[in-house]
Protein backbone atom coordinates (compact mmCIF):
# COMPACT_ATOMS: atom_id res chain seq x y z
CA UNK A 1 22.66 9.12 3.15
CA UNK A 2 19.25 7.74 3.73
CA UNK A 3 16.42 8.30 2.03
CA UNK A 4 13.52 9.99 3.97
CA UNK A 5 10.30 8.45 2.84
CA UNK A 6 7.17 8.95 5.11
CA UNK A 7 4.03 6.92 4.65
CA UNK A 8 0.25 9.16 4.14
CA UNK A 9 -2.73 8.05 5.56
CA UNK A 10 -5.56 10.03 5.20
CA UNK A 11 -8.55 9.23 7.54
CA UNK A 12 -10.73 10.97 5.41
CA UNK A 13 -9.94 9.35 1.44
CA UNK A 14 -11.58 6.09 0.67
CA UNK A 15 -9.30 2.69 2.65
CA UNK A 16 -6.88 1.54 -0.25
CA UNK A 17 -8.38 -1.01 -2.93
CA UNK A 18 -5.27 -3.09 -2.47
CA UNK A 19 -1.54 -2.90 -0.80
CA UNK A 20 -0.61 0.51 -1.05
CA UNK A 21 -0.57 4.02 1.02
CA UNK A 22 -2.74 7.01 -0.14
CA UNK A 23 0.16 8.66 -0.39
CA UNK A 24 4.38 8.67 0.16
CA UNK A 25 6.42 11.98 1.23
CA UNK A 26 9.82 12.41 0.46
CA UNK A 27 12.17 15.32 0.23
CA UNK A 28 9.78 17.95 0.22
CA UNK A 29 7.11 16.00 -2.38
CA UNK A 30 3.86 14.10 -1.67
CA UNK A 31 3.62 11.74 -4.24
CA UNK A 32 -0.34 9.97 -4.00
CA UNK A 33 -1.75 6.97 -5.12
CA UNK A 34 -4.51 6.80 -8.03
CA UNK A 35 -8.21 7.73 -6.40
CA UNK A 36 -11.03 6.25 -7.92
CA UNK A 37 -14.31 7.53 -7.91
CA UNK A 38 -14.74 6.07 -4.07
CA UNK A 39 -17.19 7.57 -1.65
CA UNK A 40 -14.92 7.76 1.48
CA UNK A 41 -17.99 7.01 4.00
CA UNK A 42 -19.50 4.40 2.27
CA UNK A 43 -16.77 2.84 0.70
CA UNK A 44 -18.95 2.22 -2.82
CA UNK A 45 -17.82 3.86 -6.35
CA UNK A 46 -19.88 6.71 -7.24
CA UNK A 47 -20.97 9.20 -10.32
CA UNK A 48 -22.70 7.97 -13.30
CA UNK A 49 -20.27 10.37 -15.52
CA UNK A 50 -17.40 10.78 -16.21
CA UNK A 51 -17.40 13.77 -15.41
CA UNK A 52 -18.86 13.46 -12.14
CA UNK A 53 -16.31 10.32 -11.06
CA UNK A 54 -13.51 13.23 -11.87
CA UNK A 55 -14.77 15.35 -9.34
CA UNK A 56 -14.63 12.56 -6.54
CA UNK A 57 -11.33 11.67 -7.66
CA UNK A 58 -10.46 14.87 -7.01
CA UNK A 59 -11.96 15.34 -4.19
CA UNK A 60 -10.00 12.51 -2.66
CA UNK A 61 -6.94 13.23 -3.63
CA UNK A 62 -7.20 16.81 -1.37
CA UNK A 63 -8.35 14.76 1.57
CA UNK A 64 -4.92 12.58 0.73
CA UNK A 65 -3.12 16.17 0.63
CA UNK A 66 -5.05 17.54 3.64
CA UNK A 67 -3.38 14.58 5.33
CA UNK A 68 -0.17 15.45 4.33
CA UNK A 69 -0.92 19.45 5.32
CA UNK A 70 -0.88 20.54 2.01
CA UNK A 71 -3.85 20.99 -0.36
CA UNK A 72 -4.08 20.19 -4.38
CA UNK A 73 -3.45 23.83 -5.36
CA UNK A 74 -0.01 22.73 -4.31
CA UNK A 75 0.06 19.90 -7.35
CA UNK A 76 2.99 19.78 -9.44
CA UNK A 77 1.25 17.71 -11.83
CA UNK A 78 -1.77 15.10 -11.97
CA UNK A 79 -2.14 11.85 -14.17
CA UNK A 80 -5.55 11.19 -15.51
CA UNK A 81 -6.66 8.06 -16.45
CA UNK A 82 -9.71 7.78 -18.61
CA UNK A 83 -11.97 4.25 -20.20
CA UNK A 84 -13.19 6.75 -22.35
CA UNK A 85 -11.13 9.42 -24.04
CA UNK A 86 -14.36 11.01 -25.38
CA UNK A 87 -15.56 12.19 -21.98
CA UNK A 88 -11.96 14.37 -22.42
CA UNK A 89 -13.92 17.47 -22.17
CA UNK A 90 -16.45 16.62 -19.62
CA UNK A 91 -13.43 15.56 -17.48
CA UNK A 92 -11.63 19.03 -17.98
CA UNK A 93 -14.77 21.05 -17.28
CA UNK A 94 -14.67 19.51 -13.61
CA UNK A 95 -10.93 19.54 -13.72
CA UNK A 96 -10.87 23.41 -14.62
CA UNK A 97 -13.15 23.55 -11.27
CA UNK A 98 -10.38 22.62 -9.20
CA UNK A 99 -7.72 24.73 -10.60
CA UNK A 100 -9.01 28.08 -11.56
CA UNK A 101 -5.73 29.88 -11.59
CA UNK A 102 -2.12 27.90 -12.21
CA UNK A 103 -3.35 24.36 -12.62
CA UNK A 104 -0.69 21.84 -12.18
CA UNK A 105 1.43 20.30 -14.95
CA UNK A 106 -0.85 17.37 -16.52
CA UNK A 107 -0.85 13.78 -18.48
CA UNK A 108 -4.22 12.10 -20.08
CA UNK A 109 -4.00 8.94 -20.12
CA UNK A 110 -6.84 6.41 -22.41
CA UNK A 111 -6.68 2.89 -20.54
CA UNK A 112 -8.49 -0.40 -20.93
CA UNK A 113 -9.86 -0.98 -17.57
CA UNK A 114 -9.62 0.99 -14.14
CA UNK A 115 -10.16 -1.03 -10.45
CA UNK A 116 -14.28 -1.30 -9.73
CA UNK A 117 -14.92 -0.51 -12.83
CA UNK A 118 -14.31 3.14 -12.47
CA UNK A 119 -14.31 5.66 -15.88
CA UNK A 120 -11.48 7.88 -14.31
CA UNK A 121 -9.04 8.02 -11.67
CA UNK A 122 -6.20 10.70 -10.78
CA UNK A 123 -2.81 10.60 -9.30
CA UNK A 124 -0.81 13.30 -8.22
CA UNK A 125 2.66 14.61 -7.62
CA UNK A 126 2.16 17.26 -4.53
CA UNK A 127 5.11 19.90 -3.63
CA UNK A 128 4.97 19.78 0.52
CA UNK A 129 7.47 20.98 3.00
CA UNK A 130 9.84 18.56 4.79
């Protein structure tokens, strides 16, 4: 049996950074690429803070699942990546922001270096109906 796997663009995220989708959907999940910290209209990285390059992560990733007509309060879990494991909290306070009731299963991940020199950027794993 083949498997069903549906390319995601979203007109409204930031154009991919390199060969990839925003997002894939298969078998009833959405599974999206990493967002940086990308202003979608003027394609340049933006928020001094961590804390602040969170929230535009974030922000992209529900214009990926808008695309996909779902929305990030259907997340199954997120993977943050962060230069800077010290801005932990300042990253949760904006995550918490997002998700004030059943946030999504979670991973923090401390990395090297992120594309354009970002501080943060988010993946998810979306539940979405076939």
């Amino acid at each position: 049996m083949p498997v069903s796997r549906e390319p995601v663009s979203a007109p409204d995220a930031p154009a991919a950074v390199g060969p990839y989708v925003h997002a894939v959907r298969s078998r009833g999940l959405l599974f999206c690429s990493g967002q940086v910290p990308i202003d979608p209209k003027s394609g340049e990285l933006v928020g001094r803070t961590a804390g602040e390059q969170a929230g535009r992560c974030l922000e992209n990733l529900s214009a990926v699942c808008a695309a996909a007509g779902a929305n990030l309060g259907d997340a199954l879990r997120l993977t943050v990546y962060l230069t800077d494991m010290s801005t932990f909290a300042e990253v949760n306070e904006v995550y918490a922001s997002f998700f004030e009731s059943s946030p999504p299963a979670r991973v923090a991940i401390g990395v090297a270096a992120l594309p354009l020199g970002a501080r943060v950027e988010i993946d998810a794993v979306v539940a979405v109906g076939d």
